[in-house]
N, C-alpha and C. Protein backbone atom coordinates (compact mmCIF):
# COMPACT_ATOMS: atom_id res chain seq x y z
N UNK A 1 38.83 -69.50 43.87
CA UNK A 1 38.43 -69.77 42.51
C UNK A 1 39.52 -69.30 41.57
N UNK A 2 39.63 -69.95 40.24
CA UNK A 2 40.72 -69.56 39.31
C UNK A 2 40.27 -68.83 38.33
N UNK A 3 41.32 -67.91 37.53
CA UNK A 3 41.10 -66.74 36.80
C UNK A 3 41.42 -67.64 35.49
N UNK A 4 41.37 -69.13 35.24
CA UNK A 4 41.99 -69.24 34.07
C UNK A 4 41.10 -69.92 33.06
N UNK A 5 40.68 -69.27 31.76
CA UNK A 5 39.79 -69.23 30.64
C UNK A 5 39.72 -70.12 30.82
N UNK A 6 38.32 -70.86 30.46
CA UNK A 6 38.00 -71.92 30.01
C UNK A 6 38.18 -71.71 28.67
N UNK A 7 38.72 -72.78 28.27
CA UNK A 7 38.12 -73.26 26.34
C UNK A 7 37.62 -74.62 26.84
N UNK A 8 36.40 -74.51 25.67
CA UNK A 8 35.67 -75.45 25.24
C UNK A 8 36.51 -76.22 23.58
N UNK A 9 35.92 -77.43 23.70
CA UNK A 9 36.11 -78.28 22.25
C UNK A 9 36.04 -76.99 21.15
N UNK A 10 34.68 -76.84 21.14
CA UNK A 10 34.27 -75.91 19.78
C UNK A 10 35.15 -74.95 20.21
N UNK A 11 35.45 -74.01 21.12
CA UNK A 11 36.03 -73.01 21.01
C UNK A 11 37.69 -73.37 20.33
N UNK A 12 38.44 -74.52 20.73
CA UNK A 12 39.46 -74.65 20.12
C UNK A 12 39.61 -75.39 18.84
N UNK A 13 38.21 -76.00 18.97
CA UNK A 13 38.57 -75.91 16.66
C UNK A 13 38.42 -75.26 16.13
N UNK A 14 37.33 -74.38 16.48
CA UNK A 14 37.22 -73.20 16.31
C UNK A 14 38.53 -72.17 15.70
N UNK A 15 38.85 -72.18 16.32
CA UNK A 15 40.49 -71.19 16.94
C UNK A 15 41.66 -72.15 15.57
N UNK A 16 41.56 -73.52 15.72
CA UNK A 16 42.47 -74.26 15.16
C UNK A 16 42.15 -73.83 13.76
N UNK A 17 40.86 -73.79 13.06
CA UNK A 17 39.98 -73.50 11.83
C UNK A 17 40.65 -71.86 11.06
N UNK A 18 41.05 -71.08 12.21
CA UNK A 18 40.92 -69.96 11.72
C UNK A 18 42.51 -69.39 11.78
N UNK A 19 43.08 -70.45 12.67
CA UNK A 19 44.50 -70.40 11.80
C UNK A 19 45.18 -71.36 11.08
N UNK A 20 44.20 -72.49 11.04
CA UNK A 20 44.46 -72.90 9.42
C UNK A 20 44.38 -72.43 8.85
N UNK A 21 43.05 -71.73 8.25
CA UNK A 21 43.27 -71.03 6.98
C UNK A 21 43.69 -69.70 6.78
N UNK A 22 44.40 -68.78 7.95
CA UNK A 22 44.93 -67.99 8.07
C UNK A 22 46.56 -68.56 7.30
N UNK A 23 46.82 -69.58 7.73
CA UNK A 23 48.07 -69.86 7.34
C UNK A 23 48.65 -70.24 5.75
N UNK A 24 46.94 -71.17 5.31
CA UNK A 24 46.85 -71.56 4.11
C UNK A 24 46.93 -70.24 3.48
N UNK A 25 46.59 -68.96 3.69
CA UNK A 25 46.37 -67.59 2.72
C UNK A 25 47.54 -66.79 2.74
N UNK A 26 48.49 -67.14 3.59
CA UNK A 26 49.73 -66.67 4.08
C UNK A 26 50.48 -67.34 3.04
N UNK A 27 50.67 -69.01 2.84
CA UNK A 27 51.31 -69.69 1.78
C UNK A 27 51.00 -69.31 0.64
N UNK A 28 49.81 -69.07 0.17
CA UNK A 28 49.31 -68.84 -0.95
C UNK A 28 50.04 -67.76 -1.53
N UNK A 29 49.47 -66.51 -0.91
CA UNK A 29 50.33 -64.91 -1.06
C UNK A 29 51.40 -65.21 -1.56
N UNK A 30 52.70 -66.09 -0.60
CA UNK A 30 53.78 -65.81 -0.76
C UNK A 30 54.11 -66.80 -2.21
N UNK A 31 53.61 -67.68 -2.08
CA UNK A 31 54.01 -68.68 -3.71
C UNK A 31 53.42 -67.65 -5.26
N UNK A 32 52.27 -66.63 -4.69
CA UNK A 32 51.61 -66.03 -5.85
C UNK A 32 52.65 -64.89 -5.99
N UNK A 33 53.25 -63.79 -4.97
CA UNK A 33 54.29 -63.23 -5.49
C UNK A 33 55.74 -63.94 -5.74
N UNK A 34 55.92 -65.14 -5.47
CA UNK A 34 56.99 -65.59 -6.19
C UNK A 34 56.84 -65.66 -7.51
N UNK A 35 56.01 -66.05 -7.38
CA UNK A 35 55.90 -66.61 -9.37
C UNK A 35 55.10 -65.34 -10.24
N UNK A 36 55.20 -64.24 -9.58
CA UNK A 36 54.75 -63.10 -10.06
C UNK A 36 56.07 -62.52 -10.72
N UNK A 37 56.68 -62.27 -9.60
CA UNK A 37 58.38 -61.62 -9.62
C UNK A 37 58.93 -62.82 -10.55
N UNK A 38 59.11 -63.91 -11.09
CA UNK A 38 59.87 -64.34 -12.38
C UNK A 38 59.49 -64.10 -13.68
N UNK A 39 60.99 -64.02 -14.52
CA UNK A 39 60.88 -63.29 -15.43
C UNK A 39 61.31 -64.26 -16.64
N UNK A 40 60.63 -64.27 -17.73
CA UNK A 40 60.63 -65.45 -18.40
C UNK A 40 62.54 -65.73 -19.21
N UNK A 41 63.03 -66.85 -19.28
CA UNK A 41 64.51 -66.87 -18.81
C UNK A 41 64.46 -67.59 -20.57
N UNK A 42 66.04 -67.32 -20.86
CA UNK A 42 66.18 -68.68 -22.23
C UNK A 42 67.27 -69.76 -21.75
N UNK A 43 67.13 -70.87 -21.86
CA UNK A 43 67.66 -71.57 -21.45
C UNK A 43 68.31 -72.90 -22.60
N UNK A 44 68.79 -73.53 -22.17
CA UNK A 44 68.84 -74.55 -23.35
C UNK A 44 68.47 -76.01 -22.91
N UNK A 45 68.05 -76.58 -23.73
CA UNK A 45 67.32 -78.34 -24.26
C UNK A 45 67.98 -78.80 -25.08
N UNK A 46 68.87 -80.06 -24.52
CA UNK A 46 69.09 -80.55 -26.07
C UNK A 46 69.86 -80.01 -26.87
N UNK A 47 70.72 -79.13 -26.67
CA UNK A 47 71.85 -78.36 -27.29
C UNK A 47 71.07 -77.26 -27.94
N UNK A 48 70.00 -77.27 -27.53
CA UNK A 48 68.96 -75.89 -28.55
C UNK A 48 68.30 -75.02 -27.51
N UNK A 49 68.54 -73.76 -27.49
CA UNK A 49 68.03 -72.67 -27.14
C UNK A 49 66.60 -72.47 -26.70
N UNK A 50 65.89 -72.44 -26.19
CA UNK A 50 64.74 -72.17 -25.99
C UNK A 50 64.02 -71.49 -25.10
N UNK A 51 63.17 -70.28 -25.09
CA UNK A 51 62.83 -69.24 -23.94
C UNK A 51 62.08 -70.26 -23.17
N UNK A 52 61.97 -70.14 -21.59
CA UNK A 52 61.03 -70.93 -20.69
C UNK A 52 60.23 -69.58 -20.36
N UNK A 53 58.79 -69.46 -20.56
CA UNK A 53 58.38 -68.28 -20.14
C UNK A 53 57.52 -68.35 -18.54
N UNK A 54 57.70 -69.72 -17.80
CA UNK A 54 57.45 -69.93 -16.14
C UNK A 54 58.63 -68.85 -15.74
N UNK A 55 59.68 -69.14 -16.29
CA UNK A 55 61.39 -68.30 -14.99
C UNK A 55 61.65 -69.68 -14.19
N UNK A 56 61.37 -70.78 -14.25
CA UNK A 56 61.22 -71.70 -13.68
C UNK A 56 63.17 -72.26 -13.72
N UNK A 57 63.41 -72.27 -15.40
CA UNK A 57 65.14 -72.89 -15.76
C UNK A 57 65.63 -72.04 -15.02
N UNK A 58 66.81 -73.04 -15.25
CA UNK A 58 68.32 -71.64 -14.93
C UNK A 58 68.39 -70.78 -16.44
N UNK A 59 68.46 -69.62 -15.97
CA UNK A 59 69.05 -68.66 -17.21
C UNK A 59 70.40 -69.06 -17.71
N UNK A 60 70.50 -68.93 -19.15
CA UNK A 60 71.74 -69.05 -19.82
C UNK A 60 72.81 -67.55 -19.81
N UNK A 61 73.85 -68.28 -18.99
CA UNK A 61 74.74 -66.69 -19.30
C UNK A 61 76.17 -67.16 -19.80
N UNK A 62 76.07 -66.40 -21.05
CA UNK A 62 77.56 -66.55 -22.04
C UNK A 62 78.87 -66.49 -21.01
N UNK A 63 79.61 -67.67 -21.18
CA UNK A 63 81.27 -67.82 -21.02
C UNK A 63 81.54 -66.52 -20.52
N UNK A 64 82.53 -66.10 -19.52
CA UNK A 64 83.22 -64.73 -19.41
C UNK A 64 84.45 -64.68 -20.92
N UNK A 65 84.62 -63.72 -21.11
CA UNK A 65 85.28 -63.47 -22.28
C UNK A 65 85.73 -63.62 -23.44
N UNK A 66 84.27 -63.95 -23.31
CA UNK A 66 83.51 -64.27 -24.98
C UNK A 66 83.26 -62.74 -25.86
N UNK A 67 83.24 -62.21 -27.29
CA UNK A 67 83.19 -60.73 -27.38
C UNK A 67 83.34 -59.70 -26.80
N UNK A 68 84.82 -59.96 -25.96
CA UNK A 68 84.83 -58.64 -25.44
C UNK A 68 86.26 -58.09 -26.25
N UNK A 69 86.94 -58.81 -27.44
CA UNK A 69 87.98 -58.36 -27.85
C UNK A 69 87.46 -57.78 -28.99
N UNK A 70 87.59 -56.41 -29.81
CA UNK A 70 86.89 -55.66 -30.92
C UNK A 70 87.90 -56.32 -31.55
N UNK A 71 88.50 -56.77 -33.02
CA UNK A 71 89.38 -56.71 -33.80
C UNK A 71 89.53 -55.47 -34.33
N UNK A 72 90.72 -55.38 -34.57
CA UNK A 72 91.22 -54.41 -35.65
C UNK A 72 90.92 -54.26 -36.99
N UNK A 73 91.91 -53.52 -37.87
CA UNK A 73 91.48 -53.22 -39.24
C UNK A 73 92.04 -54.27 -40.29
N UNK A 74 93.31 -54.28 -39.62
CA UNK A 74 94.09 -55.39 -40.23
C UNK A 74 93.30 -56.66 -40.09
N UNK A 75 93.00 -57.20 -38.95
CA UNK A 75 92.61 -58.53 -38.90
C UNK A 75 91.40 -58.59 -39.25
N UNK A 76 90.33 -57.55 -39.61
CA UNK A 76 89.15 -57.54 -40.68
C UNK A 76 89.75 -58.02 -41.94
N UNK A 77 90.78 -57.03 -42.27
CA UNK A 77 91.13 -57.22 -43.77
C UNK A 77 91.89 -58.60 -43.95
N UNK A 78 92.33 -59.04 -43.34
CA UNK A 78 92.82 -60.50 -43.35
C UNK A 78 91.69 -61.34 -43.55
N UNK A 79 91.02 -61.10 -42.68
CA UNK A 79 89.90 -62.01 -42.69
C UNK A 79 88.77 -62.03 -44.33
N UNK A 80 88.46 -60.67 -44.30
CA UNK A 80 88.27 -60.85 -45.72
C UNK A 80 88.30 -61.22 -46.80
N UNK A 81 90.19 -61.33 -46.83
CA UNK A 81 90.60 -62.38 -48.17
C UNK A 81 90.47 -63.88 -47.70
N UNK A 82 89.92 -64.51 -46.92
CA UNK A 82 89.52 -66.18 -46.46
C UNK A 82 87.85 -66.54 -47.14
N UNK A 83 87.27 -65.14 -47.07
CA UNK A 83 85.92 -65.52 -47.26
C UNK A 83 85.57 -65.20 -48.72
């Protein structure tokens, strides 16, 4: 005689049932801390600025070496007599 389990029908929809929705709660979790962990981004439309508060856009990040030169005193005061 053999040592090997029977399954029945019901026993394997059974079985199929309970890791379906084992799996469905597994997807769920992980899509609910994704969209937990984003952080609302500004992005632009249309040449205009606008916060997306999903995190869904790409974030806007300024040009590299854009304000990073301070002017001087002189070139304040130059500038001064233009305006």
């Amino acid at each position: 005689m053999s040592c090997a389990a029977h399954l029945t029908r019901r026993d394997l929809s059974r079985n199929l049932a309970i890791l379906s929705l084992a799996s469905l709660v597994h997807a769920a979790g992980a899509l609910g801390t994704r969209a937990a962990q984003r952080r609302p981004v500004v992005g632009f439309h249309a040449d205009a600025p606008w916060l997306d508060p999903s995190g869904c856009d790409l974030p806007f990040h300024p040009p590299a070496g854009l304000g990073t030169v301070v002017p001087d005193r002189e070139s304040l005061l130059r500038l001064g007599h233009f305006l």
